[in-house]
PDB file of N, CA and C in Angstrom:
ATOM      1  N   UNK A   1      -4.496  15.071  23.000  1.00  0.00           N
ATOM      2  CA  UNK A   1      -4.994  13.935  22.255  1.00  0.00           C
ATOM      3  C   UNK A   1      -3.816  13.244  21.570  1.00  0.00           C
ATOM      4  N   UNK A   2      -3.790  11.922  21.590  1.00  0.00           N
ATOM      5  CA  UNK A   2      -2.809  10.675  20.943  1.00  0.00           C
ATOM      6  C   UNK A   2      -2.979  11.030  19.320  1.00  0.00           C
ATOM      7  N   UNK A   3      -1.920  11.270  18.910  1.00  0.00           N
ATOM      8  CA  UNK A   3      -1.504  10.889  17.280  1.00  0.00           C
ATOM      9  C   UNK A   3      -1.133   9.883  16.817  1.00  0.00           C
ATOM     10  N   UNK A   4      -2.439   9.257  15.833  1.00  0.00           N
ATOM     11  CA  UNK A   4      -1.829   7.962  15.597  1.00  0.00           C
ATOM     12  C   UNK A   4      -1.458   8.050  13.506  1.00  0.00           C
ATOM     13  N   UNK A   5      -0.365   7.229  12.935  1.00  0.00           N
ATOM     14  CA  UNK A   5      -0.264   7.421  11.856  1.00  0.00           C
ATOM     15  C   UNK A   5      -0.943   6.564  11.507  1.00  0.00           C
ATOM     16  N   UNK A   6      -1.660   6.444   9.955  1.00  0.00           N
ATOM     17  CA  UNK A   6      -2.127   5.650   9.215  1.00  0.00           C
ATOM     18  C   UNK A   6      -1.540   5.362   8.473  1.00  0.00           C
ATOM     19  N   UNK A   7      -1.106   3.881   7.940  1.00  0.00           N
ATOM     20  CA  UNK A   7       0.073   3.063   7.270  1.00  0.00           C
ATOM     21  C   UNK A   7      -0.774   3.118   6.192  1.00  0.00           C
ATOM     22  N   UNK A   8      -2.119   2.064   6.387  1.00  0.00           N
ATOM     23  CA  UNK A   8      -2.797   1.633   5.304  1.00  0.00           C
ATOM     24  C   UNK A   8      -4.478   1.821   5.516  1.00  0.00           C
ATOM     25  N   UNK A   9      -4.952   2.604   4.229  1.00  0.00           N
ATOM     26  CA  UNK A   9      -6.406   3.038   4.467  1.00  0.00           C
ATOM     27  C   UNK A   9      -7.786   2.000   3.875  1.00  0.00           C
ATOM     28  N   UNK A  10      -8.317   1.386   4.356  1.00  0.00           N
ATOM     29  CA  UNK A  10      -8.892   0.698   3.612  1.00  0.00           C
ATOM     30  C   UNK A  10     -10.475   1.496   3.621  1.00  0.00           C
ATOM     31  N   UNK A  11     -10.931   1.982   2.614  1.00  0.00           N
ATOM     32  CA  UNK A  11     -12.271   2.630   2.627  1.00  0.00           C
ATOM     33  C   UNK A  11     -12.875   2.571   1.735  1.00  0.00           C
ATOM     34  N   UNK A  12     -14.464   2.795   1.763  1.00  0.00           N
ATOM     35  CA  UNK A  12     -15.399   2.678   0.630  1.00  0.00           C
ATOM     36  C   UNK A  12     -15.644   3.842   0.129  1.00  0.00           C
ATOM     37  N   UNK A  13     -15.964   3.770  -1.868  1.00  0.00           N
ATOM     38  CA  UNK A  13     -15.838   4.424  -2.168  1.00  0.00           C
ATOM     39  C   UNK A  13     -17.309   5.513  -2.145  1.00  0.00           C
ATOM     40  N   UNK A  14     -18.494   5.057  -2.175  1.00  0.00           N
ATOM     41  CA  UNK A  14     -19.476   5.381  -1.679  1.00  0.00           C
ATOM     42  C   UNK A  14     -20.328   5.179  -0.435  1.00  0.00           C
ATOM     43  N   UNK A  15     -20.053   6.499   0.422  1.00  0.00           N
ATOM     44  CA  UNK A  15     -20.725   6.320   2.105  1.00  0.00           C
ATOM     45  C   UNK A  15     -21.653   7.375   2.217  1.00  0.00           C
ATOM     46  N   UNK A  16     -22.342   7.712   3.105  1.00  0.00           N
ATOM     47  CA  UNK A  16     -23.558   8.768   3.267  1.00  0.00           C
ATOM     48  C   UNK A  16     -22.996   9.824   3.562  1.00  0.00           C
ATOM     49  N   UNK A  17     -21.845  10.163   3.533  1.00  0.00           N
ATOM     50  CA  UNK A  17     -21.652  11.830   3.602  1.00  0.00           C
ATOM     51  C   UNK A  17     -21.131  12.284   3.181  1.00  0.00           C
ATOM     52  N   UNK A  18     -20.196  11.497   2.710  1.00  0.00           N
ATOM     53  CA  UNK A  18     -18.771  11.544   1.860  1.00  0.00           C
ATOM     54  C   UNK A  18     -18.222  10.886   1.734  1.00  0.00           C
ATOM     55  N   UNK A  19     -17.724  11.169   0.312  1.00  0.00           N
ATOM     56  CA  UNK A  19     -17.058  10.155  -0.622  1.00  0.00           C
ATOM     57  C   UNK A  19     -15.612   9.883  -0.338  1.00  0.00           C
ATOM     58  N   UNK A  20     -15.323   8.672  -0.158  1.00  0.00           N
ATOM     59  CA  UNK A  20     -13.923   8.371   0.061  1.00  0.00           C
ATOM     60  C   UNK A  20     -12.954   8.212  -0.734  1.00  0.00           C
ATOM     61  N   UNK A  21     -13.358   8.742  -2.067  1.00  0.00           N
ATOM     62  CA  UNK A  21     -12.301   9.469  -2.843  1.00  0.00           C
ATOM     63  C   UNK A  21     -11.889  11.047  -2.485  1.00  0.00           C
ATOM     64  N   UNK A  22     -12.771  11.775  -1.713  1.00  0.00           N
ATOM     65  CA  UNK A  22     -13.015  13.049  -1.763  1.00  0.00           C
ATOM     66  C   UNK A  22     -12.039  13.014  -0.055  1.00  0.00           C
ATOM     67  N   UNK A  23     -12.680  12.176   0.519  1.00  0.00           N
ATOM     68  CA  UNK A  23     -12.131  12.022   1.983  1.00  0.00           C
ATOM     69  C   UNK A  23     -10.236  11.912   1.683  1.00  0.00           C
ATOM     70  N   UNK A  24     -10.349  10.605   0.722  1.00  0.00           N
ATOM     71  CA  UNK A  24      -8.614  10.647   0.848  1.00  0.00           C
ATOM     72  C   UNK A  24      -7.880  11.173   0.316  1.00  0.00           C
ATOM     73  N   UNK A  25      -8.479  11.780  -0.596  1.00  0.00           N
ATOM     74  CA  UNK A  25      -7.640  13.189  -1.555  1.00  0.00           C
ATOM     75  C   UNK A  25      -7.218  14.278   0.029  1.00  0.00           C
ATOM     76  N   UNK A  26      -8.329  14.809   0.589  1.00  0.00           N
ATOM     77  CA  UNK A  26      -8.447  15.809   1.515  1.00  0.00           C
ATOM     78  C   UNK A  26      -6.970  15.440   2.653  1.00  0.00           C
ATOM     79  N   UNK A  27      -6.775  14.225   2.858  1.00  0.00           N
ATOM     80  CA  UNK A  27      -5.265  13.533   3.687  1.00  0.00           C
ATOM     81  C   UNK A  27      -4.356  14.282   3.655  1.00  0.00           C
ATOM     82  N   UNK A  28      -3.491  14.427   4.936  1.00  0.00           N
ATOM     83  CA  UNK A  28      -2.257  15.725   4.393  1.00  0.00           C
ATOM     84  C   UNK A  28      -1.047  14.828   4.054  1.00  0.00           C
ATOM     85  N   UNK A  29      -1.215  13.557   4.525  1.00  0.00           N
ATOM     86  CA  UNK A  29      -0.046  12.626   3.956  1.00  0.00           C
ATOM     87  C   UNK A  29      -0.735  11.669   3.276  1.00  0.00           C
ATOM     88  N   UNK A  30       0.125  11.067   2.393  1.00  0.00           N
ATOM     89  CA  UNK A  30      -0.073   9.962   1.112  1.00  0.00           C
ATOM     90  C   UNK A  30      -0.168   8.694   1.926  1.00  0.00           C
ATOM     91  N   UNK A  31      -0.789   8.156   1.931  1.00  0.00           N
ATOM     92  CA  UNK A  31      -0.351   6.916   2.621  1.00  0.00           C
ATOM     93  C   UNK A  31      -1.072   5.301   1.736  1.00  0.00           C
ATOM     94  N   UNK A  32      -0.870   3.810   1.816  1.00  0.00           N
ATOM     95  CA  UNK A  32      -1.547   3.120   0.761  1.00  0.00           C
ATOM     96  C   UNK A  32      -3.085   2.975   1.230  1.00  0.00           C
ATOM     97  N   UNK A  33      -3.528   3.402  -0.164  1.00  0.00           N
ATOM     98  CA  UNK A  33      -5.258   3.168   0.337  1.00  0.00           C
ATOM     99  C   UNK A  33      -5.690   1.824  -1.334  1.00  0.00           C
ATOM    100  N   UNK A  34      -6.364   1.436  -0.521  1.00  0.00           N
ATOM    101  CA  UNK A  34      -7.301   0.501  -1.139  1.00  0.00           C
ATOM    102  C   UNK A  34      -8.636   0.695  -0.765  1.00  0.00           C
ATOM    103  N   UNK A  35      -9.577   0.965  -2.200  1.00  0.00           N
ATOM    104  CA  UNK A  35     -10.741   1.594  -2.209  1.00  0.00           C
ATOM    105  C   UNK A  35     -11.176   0.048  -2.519  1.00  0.00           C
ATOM    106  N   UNK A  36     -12.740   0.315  -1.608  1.00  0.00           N
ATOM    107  CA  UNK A  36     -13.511  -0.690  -1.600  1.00  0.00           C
ATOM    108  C   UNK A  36     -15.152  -0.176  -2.398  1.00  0.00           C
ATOM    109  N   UNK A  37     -15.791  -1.249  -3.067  1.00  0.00           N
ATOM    110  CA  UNK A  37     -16.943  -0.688  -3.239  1.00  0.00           C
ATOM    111  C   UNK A  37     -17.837  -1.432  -4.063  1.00  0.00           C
ATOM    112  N   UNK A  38     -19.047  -1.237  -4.203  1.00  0.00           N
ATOM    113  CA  UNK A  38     -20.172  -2.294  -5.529  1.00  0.00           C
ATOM    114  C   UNK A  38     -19.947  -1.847  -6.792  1.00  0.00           C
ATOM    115  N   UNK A  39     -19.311  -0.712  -7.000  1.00  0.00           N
ATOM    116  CA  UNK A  39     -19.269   0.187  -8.102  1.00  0.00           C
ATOM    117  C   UNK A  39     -18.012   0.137  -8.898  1.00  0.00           C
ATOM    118  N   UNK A  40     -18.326  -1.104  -9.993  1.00  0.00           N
ATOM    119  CA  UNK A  40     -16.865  -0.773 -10.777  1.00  0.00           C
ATOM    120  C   UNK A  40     -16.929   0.335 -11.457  1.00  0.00           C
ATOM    121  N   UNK A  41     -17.410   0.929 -11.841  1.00  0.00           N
ATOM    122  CA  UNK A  41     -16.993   2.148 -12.817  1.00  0.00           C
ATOM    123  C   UNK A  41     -16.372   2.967 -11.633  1.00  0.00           C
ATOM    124  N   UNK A  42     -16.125   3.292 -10.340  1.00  0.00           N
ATOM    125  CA  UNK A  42     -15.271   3.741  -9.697  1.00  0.00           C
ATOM    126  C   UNK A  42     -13.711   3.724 -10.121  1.00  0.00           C
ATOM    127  N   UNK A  43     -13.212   2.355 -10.924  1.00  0.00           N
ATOM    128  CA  UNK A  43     -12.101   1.516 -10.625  1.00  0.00           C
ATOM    129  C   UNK A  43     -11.183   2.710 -11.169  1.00  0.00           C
ATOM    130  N   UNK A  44     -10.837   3.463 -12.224  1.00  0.00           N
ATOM    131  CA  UNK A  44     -10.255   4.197 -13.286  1.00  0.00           C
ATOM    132  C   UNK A  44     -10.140   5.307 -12.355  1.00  0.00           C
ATOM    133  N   UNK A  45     -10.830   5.979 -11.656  1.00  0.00           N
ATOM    134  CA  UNK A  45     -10.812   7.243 -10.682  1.00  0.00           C
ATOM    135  C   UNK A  45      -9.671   6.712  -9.034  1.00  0.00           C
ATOM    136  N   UNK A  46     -10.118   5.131  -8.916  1.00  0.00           N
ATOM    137  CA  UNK A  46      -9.513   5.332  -7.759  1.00  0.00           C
ATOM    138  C   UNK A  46      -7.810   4.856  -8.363  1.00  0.00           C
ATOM    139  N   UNK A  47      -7.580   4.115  -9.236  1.00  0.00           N
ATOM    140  CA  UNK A  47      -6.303   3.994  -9.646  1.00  0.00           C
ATOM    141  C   UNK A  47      -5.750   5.122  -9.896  1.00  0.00           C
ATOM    142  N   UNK A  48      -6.823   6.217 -10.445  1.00  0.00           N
ATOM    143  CA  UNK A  48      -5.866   7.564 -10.937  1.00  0.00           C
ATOM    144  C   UNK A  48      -5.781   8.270  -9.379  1.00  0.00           C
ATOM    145  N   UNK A  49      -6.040   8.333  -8.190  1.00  0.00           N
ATOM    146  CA  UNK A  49      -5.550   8.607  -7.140  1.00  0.00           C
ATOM    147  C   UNK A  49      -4.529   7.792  -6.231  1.00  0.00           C
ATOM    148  N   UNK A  50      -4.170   6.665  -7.218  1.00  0.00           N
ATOM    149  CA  UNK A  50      -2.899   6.138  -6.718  1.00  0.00           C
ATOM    150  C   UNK A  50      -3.477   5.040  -5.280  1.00  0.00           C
ATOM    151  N   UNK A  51      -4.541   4.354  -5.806  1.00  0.00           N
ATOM    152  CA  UNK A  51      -4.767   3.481  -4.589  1.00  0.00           C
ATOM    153  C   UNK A  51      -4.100   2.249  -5.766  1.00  0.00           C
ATOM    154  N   UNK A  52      -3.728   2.061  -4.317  1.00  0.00           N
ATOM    155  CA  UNK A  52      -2.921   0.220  -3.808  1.00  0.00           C
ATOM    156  C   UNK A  52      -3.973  -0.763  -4.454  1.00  0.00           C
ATOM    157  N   UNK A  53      -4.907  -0.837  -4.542  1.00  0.00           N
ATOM    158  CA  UNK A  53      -5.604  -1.758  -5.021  1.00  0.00           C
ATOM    159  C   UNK A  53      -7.106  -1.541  -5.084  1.00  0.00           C
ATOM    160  N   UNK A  54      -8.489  -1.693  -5.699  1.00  0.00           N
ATOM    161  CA  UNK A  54      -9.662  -1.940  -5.805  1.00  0.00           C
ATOM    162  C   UNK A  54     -10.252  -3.059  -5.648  1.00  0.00           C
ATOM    163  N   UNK A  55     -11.337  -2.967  -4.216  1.00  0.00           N
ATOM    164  CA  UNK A  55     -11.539  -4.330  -4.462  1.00  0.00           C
ATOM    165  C   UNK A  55     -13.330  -4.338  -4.588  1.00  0.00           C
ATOM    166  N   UNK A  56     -13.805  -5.300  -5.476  1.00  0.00           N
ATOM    167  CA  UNK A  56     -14.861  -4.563  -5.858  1.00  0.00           C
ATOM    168  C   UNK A  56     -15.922  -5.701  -4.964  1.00  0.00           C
ATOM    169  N   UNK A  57     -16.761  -5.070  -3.901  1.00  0.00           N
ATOM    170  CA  UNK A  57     -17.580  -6.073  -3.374  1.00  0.00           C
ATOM    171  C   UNK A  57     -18.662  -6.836  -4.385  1.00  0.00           C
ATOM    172  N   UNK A  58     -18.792  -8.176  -3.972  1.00  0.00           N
ATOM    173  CA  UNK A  58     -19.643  -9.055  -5.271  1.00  0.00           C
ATOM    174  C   UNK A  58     -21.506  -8.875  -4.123  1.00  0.00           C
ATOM    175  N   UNK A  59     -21.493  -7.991  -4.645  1.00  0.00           N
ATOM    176  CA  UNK A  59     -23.164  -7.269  -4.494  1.00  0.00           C
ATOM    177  C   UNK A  59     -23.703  -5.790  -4.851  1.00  0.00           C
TER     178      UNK A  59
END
C-alpha cells in the first residue's frame, strides 16, 4: 500500500464516531490542522492542541 504524507489536516471537530480532536491527538506526526465546526466553545481546546486555525461554521 502507497504512503501518502499529510501536510495539512482540515477536520471537524464533532463527527459520529469520533472526535477530531481525539482523532488528531492519536497522529504519530504533528502536522497543521485546522479544526472546523458549529461549536465555538470548542475554540480554547483546539488552540490548546496547536491547530493552525478554527474556523467556526455559521450554522
Amino acid at each position: 500500500m502507497e504512503e501518502h504524507v499529510i501536510d495539512v489536516l482540515f477536520i471537524d471537530i464533532r463527527m459520529p464516531n469520533v472526535s477530531g480532536l481525539d482523532f488528531y491527538k492519536s497522529l504519530p506526526r504533528i502536522m497543521v490542522v485546522v479544526f472546523t465546526t458549529a461549536y465555538s466553545e470548542y475554540a480554547i481546546e483546539a488552540f490548546n492542541a496547536r491547530a493552525a486555525d478554527f474556523l467556526l461554521k455559521p450554522f
